[in-house]
Protein backbone atom coordinates (compact mmCIF):
# COMPACT_ATOMS: atom_id res chain seq x y z
CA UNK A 1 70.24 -11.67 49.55
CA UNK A 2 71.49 -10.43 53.22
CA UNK A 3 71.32 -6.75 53.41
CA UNK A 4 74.53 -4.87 54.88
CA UNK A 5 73.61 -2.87 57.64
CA UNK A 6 73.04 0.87 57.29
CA UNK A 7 73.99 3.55 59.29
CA UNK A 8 71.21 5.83 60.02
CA UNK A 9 72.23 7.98 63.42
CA UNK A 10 74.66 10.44 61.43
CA UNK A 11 75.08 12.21 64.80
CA UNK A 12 76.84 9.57 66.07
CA UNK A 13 79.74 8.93 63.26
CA UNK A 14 81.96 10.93 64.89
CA UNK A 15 81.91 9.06 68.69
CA UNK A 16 82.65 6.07 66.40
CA UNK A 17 85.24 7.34 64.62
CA UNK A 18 87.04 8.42 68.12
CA UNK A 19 86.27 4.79 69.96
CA UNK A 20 88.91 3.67 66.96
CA UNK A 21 87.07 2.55 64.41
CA UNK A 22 87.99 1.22 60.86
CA UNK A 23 86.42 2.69 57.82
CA UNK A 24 86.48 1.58 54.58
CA UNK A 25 85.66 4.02 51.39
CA UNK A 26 84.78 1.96 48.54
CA UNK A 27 83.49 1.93 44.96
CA UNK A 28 83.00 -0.06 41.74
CA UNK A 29 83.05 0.20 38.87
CA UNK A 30 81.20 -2.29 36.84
CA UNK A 31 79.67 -2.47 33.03
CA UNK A 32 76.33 -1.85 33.81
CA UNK A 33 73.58 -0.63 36.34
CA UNK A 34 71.84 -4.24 36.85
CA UNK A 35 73.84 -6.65 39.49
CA UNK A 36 72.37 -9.72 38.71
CA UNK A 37 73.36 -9.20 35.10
CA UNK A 38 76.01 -6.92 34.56
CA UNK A 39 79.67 -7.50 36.85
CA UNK A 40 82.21 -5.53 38.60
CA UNK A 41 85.47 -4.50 36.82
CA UNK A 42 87.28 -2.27 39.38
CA UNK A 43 87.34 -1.93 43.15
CA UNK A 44 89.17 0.47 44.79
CA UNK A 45 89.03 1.38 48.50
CA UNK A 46 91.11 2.97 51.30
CA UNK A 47 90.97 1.94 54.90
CA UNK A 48 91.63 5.22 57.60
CA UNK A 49 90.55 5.59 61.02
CA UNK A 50 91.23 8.80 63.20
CA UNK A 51 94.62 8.90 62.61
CA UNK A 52 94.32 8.65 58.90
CA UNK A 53 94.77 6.61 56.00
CA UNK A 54 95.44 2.86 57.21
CA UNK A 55 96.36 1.24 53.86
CA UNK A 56 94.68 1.08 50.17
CA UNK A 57 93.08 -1.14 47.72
CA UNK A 58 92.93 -1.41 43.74
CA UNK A 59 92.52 -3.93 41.72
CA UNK A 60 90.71 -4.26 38.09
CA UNK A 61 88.94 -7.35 37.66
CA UNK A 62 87.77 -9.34 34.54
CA UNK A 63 84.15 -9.81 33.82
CA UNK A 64 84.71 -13.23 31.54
CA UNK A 65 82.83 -10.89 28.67
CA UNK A 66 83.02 -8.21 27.08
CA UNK A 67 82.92 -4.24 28.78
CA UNK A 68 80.01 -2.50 26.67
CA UNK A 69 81.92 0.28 24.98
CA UNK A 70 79.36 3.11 26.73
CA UNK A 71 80.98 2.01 30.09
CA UNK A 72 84.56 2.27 28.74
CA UNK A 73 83.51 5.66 27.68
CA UNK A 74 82.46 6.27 31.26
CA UNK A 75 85.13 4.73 33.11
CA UNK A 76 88.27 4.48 30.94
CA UNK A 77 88.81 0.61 31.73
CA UNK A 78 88.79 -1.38 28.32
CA UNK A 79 88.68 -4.94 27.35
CA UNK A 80 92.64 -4.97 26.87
CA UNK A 81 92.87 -3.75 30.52
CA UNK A 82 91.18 -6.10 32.13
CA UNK A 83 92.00 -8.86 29.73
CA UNK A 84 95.29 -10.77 32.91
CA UNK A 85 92.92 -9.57 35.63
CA UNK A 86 91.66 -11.74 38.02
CA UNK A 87 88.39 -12.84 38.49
CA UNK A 88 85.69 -11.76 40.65
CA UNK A 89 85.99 -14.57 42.98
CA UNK A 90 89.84 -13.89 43.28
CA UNK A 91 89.38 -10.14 43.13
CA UNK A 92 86.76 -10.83 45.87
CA UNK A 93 88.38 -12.52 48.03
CA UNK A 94 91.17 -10.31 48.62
CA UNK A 95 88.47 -7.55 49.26
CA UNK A 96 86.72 -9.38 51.62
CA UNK A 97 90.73 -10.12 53.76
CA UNK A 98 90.99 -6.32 53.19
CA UNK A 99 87.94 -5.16 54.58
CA UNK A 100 87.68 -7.78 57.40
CA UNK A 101 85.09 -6.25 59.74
CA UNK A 102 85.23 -2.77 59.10
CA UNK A 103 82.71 -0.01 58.26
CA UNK A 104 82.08 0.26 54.80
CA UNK A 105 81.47 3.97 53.12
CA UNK A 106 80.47 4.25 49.47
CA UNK A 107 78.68 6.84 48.21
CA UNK A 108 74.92 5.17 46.44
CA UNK A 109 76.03 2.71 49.29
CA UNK A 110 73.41 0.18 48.17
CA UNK A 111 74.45 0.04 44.15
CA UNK A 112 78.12 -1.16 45.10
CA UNK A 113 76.76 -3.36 47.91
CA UNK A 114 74.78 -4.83 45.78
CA UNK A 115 77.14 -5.20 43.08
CA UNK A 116 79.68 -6.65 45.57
CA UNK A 117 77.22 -9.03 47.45
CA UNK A 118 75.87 -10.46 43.99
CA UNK A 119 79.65 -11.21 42.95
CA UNK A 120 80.25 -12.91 46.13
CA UNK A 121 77.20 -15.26 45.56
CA UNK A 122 78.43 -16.29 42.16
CA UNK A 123 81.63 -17.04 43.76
CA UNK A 124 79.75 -19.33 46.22
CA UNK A 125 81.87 -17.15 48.78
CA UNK A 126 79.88 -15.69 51.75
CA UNK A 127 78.27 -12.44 51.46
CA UNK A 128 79.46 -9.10 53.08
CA UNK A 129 77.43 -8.31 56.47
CA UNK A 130 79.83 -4.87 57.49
CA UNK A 131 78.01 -2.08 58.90
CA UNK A 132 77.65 0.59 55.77
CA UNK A 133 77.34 4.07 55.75
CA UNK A 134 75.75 6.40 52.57
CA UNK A 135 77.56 9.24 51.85
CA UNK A 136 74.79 9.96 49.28
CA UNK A 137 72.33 9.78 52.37
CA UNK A 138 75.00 11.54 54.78
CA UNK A 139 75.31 14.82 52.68
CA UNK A 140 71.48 15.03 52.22
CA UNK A 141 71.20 15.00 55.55
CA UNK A 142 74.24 17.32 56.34
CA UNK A 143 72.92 20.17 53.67
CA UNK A 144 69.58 19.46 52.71
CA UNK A 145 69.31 22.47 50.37
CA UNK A 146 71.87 21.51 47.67
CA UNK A 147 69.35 19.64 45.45
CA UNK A 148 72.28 17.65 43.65
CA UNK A 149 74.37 14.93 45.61
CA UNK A 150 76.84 12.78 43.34
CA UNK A 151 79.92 12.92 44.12
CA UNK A 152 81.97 15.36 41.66
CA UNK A 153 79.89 17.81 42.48
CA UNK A 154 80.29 17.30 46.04
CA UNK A 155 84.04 17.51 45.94
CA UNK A 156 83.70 20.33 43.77
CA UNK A 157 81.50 21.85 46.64
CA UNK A 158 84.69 20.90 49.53
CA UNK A 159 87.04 21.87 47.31
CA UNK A 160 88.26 18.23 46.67
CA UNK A 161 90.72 16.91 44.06
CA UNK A 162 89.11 14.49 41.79
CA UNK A 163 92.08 13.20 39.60
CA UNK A 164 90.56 10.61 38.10
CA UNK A 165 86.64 10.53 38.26
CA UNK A 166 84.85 7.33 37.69
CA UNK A 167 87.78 5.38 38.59
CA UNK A 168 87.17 3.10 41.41
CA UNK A 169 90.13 3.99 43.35
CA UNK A 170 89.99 7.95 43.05
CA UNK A 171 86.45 7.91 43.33
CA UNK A 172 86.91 6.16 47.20
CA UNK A 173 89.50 8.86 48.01
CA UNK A 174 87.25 11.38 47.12
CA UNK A 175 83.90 9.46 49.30
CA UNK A 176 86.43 9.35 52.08
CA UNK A 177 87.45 12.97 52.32
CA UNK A 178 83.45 14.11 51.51
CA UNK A 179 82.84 11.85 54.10
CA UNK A 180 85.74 13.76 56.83
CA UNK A 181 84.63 16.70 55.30
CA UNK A 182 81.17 15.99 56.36
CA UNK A 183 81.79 14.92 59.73
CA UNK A 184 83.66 18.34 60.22
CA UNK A 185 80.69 20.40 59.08
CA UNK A 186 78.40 18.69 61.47
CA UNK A 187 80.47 18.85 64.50
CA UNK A 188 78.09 20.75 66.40
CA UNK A 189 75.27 18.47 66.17
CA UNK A 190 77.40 15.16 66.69
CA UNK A 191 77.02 12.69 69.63
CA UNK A 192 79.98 13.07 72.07
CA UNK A 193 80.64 9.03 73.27
């Protein structure tokens, strides 16, 4: 399986961000921890560059069996939910217009990747290639004492509203302004361009 790039220079981020790029903050959710045999049920994402938020995507998707009931304890999203959702290779497709060739955020970058890349294969669509960046690995790097990383407790730590944790959607908001949050508290050690 072709592995998205990573971003590993986090002293750089913010020369990119100011040449105009497009970023993407992403997650899944999905009704399991295995992505050859589990499948995605949510994606949610917003698309911002320096000037802010660009434009935003949600969509639940169907799984074509059933959501264990652990994960709808988790996440919320039931059977009956997802029940007129599209597929995976419908959902995935419009993802893949959405994200063109942007810069993909996520925070556990490689879980969602992975997740997303293995639904793409089923779909005999191609795979993702973007240019990723960690959060998870971002904020390790960016305050190496904390000990704990996921992401409520890092928007808990900025002072970020989480209105709806473990929701795909809200749960990209929330990578996105870590992520801007981030960037901020490592001015002094970022790249100029």
């Amino acid at each position: 399986m072709p592995q998205n790039k990573l971003l590993e220079d986090f002293r750089k981020l913010q020369s990119l961000l100011d040449s105009g790029a497009t970023f993407i903050a992403f997650d899944t959710e999905t009704t399991g921890l295995s992505s050859t045999s589990d499948r995605v049920i949510e994606i949610g994402a917003v698309k911002f560059d320096k000037t802010g938020i660009i434009d935003k995507f949600e969509t639940l998707i169907n799984p074509q069996k059933p959501i264990p009931v652990e994960c709808t304890e988790i996440n919320h999203i039931t059977n009956e939910m997802v029940k007129d959702a599209p597929t995976a290779e419908v959902a995935l497709k419009e993802f893949s217009d959405f994200i063109k060739d942007g810069i993909l955020i996520a925070h556990n970058a490689n879980f969602d990747l992975n997740f997303i890349n293995e639904e793409l294969e089923r779909a005999k669509l191609p795979q993702t290639k973007n240019k990723a960046l960690d959060t998870l690995t971002f904020v390790r790097w960016a305050y190496p004492l904390l000990g704990k990383y996921n992401l409520q407790l890092m928007a808990r730590l900025m002072d970020i509203n989480v209105t709806d944790a473990h929701r795909a959607f809200d749960d990209a908001r929330v990578c996105m302004e870590v992520f801007n949050k981030t960037l901020k508290d490592t001015a002094s050690v970022q790249k100029k361009a």
